[in-house]
PDB file of N, CA and C in Angstrom:
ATOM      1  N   UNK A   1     140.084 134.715 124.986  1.00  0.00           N
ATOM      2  CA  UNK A   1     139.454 133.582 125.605  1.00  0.00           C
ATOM      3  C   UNK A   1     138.436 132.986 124.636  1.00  0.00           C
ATOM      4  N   UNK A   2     138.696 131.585 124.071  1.00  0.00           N
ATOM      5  CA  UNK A   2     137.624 130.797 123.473  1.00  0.00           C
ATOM      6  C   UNK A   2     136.713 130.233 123.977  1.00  0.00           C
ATOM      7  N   UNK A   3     135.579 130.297 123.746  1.00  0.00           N
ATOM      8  CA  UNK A   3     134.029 130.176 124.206  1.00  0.00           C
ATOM      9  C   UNK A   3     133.974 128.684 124.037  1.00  0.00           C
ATOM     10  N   UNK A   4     133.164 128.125 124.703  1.00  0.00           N
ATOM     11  CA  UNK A   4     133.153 126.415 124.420  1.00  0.00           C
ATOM     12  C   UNK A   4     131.989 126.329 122.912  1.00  0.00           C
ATOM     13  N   UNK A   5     132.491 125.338 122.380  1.00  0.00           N
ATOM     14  CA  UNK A   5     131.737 125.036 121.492  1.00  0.00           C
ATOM     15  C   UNK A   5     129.996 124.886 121.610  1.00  0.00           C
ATOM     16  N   UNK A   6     129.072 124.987 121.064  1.00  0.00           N
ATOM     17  CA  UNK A   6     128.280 124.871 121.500  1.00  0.00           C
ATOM     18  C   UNK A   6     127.333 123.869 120.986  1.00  0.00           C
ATOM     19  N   UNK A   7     126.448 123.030 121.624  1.00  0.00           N
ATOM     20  CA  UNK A   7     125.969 121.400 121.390  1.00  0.00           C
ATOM     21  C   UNK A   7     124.800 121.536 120.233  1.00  0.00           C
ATOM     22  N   UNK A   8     125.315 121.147 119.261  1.00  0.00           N
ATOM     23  CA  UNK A   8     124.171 120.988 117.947  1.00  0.00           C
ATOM     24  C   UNK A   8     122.913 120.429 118.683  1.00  0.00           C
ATOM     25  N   UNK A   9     121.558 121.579 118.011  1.00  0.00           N
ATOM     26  CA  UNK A   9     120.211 120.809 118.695  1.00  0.00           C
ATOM     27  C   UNK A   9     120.010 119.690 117.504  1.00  0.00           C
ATOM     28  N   UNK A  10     119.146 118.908 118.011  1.00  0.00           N
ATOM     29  CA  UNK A  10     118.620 117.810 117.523  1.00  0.00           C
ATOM     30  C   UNK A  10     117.616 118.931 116.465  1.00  0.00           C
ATOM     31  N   UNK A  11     117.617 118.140 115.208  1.00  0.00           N
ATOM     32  CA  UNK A  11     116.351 119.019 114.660  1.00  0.00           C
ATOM     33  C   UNK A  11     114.855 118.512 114.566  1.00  0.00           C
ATOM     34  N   UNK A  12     113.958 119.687 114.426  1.00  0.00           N
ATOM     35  CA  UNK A  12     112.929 119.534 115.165  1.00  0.00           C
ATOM     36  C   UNK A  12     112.036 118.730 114.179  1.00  0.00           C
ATOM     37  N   UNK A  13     111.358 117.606 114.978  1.00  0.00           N
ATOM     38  CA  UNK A  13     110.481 116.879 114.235  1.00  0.00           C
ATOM     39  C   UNK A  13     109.800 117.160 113.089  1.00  0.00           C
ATOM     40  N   UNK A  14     109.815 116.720 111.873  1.00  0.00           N
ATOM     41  CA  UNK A  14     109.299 116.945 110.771  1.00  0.00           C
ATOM     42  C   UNK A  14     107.598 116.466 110.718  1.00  0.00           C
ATOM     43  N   UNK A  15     107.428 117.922 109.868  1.00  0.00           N
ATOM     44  CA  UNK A  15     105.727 117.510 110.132  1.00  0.00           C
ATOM     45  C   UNK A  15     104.910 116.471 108.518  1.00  0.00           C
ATOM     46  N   UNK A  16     104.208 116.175 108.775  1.00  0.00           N
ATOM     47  CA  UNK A  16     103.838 114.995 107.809  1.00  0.00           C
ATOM     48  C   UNK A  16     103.832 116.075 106.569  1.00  0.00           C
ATOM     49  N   UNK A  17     104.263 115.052 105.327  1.00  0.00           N
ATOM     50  CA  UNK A  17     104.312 115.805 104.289  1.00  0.00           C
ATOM     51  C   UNK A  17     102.718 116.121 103.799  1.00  0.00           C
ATOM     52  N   UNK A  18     102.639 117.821 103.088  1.00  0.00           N
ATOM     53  CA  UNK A  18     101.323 117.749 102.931  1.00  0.00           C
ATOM     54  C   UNK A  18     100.753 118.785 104.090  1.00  0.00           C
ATOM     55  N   UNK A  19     100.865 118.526 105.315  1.00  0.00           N
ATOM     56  CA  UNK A  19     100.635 119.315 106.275  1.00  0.00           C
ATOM     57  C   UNK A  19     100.284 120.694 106.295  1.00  0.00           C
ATOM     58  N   UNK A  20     101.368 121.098 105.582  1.00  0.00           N
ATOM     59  CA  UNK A  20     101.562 122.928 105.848  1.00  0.00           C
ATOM     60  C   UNK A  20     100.544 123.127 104.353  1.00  0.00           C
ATOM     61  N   UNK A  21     100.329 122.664 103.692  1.00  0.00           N
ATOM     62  CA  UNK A  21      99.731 123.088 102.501  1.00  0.00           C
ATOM     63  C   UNK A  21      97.953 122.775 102.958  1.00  0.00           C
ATOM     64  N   UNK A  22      97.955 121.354 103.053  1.00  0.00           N
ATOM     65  CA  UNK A  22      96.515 121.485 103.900  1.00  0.00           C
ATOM     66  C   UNK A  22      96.282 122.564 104.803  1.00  0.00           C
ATOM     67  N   UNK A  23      96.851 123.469 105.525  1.00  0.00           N
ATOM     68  CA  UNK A  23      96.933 124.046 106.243  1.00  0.00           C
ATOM     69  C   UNK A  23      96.640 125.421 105.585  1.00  0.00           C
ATOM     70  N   UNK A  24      97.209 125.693 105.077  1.00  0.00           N
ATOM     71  CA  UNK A  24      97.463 126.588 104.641  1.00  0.00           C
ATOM     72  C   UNK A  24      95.914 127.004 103.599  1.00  0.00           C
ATOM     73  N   UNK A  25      95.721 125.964 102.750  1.00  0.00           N
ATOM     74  CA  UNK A  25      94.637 126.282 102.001  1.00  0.00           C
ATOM     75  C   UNK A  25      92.923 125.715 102.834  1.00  0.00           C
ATOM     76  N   UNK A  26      93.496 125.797 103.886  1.00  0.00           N
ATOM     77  CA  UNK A  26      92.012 125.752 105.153  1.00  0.00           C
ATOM     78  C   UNK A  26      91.887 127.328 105.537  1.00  0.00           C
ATOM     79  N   UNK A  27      93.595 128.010 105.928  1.00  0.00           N
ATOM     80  CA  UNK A  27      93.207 129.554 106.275  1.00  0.00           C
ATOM     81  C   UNK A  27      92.309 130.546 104.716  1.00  0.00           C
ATOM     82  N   UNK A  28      92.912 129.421 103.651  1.00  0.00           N
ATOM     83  CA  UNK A  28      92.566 130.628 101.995  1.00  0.00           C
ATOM     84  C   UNK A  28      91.085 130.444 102.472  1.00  0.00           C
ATOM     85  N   UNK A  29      90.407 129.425 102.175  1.00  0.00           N
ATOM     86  CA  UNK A  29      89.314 129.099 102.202  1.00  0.00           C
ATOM     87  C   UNK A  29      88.734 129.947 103.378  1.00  0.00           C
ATOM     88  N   UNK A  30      88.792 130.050 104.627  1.00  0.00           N
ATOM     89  CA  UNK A  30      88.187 130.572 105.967  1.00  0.00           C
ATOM     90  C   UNK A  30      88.327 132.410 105.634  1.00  0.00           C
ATOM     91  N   UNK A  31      89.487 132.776 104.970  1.00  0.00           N
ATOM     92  CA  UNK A  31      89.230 134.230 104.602  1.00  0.00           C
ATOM     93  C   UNK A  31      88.462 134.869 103.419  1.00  0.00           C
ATOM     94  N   UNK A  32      88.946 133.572 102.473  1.00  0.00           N
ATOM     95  CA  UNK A  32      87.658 133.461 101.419  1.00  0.00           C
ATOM     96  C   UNK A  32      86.131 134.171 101.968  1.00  0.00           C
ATOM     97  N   UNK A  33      85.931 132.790 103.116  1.00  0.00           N
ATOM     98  CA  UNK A  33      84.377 132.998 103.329  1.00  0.00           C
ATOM     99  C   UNK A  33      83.875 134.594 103.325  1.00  0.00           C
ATOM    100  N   UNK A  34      84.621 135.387 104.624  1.00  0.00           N
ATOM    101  CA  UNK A  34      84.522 135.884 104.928  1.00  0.00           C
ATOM    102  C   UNK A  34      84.071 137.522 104.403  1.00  0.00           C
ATOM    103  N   UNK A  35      84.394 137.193 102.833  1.00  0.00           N
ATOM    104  CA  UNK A  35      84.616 138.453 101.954  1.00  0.00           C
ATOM    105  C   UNK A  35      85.654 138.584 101.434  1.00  0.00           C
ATOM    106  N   UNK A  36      85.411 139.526 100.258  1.00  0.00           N
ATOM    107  CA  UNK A  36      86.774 140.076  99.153  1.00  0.00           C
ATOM    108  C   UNK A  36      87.620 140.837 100.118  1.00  0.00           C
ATOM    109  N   UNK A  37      87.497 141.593 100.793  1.00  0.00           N
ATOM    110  CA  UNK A  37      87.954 142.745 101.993  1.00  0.00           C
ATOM    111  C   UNK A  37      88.296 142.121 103.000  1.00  0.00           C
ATOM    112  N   UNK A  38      88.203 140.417 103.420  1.00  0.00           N
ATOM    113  CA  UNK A  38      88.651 140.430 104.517  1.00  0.00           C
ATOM    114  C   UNK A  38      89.898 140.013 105.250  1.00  0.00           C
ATOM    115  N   UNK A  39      90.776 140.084 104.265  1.00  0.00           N
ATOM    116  CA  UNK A  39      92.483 139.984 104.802  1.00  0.00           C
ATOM    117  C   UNK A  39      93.238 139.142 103.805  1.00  0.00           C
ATOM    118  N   UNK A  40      94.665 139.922 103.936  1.00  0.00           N
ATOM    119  CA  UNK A  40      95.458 139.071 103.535  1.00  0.00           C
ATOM    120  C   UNK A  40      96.562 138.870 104.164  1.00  0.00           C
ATOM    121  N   UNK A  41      97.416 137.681 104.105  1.00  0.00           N
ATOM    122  CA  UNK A  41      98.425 137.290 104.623  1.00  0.00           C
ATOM    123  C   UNK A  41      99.475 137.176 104.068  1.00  0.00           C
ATOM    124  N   UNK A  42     100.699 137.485 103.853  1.00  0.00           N
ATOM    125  CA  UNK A  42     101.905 137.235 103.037  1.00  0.00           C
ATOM    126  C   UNK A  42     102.417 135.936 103.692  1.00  0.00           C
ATOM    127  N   UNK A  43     103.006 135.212 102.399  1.00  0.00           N
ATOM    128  CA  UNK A  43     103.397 133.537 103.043  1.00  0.00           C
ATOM    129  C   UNK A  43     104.384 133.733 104.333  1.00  0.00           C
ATOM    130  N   UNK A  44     105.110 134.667 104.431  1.00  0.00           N
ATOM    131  CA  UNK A  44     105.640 134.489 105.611  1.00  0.00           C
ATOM    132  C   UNK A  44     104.918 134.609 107.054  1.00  0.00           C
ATOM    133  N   UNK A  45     103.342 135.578 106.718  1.00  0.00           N
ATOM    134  CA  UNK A  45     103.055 135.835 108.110  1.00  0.00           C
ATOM    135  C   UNK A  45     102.132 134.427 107.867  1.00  0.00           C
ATOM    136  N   UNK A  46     101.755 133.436 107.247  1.00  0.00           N
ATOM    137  CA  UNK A  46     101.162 132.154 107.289  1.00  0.00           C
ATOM    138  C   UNK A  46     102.131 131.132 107.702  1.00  0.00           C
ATOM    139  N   UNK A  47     103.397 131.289 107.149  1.00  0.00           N
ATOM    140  CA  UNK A  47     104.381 130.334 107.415  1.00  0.00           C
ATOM    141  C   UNK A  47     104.292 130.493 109.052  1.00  0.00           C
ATOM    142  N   UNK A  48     104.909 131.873 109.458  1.00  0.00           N
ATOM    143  CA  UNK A  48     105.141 132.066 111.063  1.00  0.00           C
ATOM    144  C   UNK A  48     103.574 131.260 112.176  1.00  0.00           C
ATOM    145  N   UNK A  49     102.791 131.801 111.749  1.00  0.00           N
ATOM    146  CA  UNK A  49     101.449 131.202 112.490  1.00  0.00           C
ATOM    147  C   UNK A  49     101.837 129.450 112.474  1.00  0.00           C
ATOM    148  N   UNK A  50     101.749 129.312 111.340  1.00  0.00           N
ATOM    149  CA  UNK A  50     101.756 127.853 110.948  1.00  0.00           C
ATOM    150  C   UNK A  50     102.864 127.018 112.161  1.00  0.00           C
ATOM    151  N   UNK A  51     104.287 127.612 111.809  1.00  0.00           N
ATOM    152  CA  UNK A  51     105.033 127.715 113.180  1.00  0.00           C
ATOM    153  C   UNK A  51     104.971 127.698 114.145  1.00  0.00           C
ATOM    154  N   UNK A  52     103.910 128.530 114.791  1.00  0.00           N
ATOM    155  CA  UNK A  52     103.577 128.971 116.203  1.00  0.00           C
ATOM    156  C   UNK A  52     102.516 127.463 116.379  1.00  0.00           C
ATOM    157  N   UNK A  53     101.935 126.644 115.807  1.00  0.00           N
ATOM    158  CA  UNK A  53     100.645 125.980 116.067  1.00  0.00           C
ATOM    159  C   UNK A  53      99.584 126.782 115.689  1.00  0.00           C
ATOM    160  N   UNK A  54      99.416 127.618 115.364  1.00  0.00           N
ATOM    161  CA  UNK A  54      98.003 128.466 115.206  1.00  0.00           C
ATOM    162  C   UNK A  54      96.878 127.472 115.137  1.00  0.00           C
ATOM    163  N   UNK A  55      95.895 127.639 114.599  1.00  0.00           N
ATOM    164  CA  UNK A  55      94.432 126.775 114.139  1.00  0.00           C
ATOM    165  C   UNK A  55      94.321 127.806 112.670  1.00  0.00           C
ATOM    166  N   UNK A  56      93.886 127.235 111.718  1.00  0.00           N
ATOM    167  CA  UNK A  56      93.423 127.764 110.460  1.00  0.00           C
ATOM    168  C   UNK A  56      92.567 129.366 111.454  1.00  0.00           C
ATOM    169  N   UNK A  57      91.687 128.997 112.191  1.00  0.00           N
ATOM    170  CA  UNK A  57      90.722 129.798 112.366  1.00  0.00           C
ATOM    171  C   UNK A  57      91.456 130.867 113.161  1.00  0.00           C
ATOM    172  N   UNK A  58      92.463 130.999 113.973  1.00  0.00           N
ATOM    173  CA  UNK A  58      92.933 132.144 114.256  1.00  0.00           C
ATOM    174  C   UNK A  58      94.298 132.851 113.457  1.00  0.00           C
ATOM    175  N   UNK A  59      94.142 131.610 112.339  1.00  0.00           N
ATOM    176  CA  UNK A  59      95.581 132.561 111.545  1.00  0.00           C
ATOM    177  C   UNK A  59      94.265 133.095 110.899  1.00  0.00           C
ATOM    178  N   UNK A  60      93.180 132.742 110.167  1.00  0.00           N
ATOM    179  CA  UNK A  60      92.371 133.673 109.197  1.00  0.00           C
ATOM    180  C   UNK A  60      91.605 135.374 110.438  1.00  0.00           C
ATOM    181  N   UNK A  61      91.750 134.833 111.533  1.00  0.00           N
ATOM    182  CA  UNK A  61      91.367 135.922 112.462  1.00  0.00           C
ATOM    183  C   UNK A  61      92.531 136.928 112.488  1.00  0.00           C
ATOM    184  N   UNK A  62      93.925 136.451 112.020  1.00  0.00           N
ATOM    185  CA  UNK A  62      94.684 137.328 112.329  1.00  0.00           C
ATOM    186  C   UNK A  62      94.921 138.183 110.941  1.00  0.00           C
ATOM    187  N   UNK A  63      94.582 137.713 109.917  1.00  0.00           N
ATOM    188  CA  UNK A  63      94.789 138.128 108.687  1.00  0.00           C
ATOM    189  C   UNK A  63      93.854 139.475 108.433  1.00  0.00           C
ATOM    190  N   UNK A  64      92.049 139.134 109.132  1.00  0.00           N
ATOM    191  CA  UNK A  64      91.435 139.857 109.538  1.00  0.00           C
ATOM    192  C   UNK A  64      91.544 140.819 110.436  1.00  0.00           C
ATOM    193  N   UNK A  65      92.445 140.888 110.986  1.00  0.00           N
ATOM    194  CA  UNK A  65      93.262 142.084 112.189  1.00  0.00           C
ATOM    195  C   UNK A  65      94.344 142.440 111.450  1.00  0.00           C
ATOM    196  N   UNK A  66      95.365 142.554 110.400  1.00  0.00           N
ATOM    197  CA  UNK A  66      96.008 142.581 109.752  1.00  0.00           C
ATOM    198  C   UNK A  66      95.632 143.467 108.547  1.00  0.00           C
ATOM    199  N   UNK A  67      94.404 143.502 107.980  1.00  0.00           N
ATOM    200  CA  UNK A  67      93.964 143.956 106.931  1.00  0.00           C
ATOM    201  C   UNK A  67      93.677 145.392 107.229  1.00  0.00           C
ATOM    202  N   UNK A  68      94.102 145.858 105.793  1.00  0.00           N
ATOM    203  CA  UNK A  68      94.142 147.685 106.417  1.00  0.00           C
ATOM    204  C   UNK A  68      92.959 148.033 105.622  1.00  0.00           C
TER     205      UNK A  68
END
């Protein structure tokens, strides 16, 4: 039995170019502040936040919960 095809999503709105990098170097800066010791993030767990909507200030909070 063949399964019905299934309906291509529309893809998802593109965010202004520039965006994710501003973004991104608002969380460097906010863990910066914080101290040499206070977290790091691998681009994927910044990419994923970034994804989710995060705010700079709770992806650098999470980097800080993250840090061993």
């Amino acid at each position: 039995m063949a399964g019905e095809p299934k309906a291509k999503q529309p893809p998802a709105p593109a965010a202004p170019q520039g965006a994710y990098a501003a973004w991104k170097q608002r969380v460097a800066a906010l863990i910066e502040s914080k101290g040499p010791f206070s977290g790091i993030l691998r681009e994927r767990g910044i990419r994923r936040l970034c994804i989710a909507g995060a705010t700079p200030e709770a992806a650098a909070d999470e980097a800080e919960t993250i840090a061993p």
